[in-house]
Structures are given as C-alpha cells and as structure tokens.
Protein backbone atom coordinates (compact mmCIF):
# COMPACT_ATOMS: atom_id res chain seq x y z
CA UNK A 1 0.00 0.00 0.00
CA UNK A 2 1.57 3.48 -0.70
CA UNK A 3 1.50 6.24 1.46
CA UNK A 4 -1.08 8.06 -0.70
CA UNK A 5 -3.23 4.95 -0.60
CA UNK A 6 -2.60 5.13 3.34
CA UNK A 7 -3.56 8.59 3.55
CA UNK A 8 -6.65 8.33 2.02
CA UNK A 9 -7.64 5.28 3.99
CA UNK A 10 -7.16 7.15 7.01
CA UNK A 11 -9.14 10.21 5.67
CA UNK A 12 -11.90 7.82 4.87
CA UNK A 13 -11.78 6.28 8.82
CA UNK A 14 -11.47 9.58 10.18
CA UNK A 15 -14.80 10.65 8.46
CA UNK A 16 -16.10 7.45 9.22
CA UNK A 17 -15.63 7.87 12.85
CA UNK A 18 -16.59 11.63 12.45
CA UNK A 19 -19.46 10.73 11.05
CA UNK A 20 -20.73 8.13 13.72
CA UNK A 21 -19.89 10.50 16.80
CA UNK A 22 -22.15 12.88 15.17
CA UNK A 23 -24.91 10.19 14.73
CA UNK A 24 -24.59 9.14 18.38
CA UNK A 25 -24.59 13.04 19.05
CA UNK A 26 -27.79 13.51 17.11
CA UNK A 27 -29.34 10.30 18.73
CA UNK A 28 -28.29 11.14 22.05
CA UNK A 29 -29.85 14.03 21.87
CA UNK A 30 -33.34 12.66 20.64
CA UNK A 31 -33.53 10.25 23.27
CA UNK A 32 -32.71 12.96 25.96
CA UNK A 33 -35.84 14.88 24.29
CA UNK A 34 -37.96 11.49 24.05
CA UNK A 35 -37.45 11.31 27.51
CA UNK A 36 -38.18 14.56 28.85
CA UNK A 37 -41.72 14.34 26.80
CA UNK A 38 -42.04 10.71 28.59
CA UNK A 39 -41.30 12.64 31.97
CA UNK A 40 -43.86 15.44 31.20
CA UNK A 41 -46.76 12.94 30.17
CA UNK A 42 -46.35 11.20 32.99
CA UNK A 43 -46.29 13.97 35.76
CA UNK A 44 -49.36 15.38 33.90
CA UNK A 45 -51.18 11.92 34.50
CA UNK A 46 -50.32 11.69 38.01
CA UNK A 47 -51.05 15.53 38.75
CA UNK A 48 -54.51 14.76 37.18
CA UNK A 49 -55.13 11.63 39.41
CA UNK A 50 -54.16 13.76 42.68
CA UNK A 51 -56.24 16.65 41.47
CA UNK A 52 -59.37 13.92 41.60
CA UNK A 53 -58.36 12.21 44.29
CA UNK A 54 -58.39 15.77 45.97
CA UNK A 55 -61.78 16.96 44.73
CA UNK A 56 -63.08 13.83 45.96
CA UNK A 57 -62.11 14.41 49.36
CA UNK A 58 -63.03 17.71 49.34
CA UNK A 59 -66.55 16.36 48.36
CA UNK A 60 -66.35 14.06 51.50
CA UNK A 61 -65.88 17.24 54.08
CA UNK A 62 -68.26 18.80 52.64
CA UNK A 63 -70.71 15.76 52.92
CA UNK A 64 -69.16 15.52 56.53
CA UNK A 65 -70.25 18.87 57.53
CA UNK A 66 -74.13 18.15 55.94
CA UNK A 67 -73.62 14.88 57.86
CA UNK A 68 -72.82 16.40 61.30
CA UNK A 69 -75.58 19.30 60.30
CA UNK A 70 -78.13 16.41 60.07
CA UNK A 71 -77.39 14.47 63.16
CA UNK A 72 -77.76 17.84 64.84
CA UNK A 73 -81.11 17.72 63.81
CA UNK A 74 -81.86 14.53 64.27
CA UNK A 75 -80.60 14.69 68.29
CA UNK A 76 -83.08 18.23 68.43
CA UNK A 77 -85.65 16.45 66.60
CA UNK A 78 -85.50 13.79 69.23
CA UNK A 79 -85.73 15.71 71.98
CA UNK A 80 -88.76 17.88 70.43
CA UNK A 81 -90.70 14.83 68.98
CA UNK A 82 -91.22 11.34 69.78
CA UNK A 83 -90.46 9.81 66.93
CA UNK A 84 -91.39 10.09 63.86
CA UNK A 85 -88.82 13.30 62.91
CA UNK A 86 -85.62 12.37 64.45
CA UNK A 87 -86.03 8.57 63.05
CA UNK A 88 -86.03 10.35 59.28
CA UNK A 89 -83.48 12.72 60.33
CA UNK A 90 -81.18 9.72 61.47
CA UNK A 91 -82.42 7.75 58.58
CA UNK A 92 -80.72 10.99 56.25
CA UNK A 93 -77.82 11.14 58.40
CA UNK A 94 -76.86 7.70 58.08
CA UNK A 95 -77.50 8.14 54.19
CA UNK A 96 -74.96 10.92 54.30
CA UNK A 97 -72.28 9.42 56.23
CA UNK A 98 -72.36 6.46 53.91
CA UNK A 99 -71.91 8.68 50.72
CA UNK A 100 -69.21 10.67 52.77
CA UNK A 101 -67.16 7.36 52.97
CA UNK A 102 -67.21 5.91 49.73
CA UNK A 103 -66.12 9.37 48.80
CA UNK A 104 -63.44 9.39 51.10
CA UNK A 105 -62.41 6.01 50.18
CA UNK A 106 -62.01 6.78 46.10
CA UNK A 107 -60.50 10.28 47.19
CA UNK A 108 -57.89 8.39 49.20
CA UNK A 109 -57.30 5.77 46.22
CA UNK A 110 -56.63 8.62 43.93
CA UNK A 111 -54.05 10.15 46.41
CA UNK A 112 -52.39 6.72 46.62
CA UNK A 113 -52.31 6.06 42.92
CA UNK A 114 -50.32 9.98 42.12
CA UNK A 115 -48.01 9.32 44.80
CA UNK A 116 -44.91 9.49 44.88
CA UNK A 117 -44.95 12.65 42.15
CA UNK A 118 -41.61 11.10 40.23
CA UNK A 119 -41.75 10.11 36.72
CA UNK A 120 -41.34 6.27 37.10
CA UNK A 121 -41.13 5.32 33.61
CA UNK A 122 -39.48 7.79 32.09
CA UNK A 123 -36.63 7.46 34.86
CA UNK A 124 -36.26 4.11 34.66
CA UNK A 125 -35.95 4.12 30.76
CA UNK A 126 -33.06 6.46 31.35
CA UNK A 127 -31.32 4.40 33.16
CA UNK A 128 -31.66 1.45 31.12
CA UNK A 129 -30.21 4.20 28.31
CA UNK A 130 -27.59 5.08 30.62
CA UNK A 131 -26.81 0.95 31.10
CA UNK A 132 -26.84 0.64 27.06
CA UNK A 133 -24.90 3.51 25.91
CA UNK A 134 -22.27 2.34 28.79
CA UNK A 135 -22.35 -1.26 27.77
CA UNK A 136 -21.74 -0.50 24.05
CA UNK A 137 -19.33 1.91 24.76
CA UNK A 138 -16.93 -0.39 26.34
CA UNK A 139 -17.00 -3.17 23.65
C-alpha cells in the first residue's frame, strides 16, 4: 500500500468515525428529548389523578359537615318529637355518612395512585439508556 493509498484510507476512517460521533450526538440528543416528553406525560397523569383524588375528598368534608348538620337535627328532633322526625333525620344522616365514605375512600385511592410525584417510567428508561450507551461503549 503506498502512502497516498494510506492517507486516504485514514481520511476515509477519520470521516467514518466523524461521522458516527455525530450520529450518536444527534441520537443522544433525541432520546434525551424522548425522555423529557415521557417525563412530562407522565407527571401530567399523576397531577390529574391527585387533582381527583383531591376533589373527591373535598366532596367528603363537605358531605361531613351536611352529615354532622343532620345528626344535629336529628338529636333536636329527638328531643322535640317522639319519633317520627328524628327517626327520618337519622335515617338521612346515616344516608350521608355512607356517601361521605365511599367518597373518602375513592378520594384516598386517587391520592395513593399519584403518589410518589416522580416520573417512574421515564426514569427508569433512562437508566436502562444510561446501562446501554455504557455497555456499548466499552466493547
């Protein structure tokens, strides 16, 4: 091989190699923004669920107040009347505490299901990245 042959072989590897760092620049950098949109989906998911979860409970103190507002009643009612008016006014505020927990109880699922706020996916497929990129680099 003569030295011009040489030279141009080594031209040809150096823009080879040139040309696959700036691939694995390019790609690098796509992943690192398909990530970030993984990230952001899945916060928004999990800020919806504890926004729900949230209203719902909100919706069970507020059903806890009409509850305590109706067994209120129901112990005046009592007192005043016999018993026809407090029975209905204890039949209501049973009612309402039983709405008040199955409201409590989905409000609390939703909580659970948001929590912890951390992008699970999305950091977990970076670190199998991480793991790849690290593992090919070394062969």
């Amino acid at each position: 091989m003569s030295t011009a042959e040489a030279e141009r072989s080594s031209r040809t590897e150096d823009e080879s190699v040139g040309v696959l760092v700036s691939r694995a620049s390019e790609q690098v950098s796509e992943l690192v923004r398909d990530e970030m949109r993984l990230a952001r989906t899945e916060l928004g998911q999990k800020g919806k669920r504890f926004g729900a979860g949230g209203g719902l409970l909100g919706g069970a103190a507020l059903v806890g107040v009409l509850v305590a507002q109706a067994a209120v009643a129901a112990g005046i009612a009592a007192l005043s009347l016999v018993l026809p008016v407090w029975a209905a006014a204890l039949i209501v505020a049973v009612v309402l505490a039983v709405i008040a927990a199955v409201l409590a109880a989905a409000g609390k699922k939703q909580i659970a299901r948001a929590v912890p706020p951390v992008p699970e996916q999305a950091v977990d497929s970076v670190k199998a990245d991480v793991a790849e990129i690290k593992e090919r680099a070394h062969r």
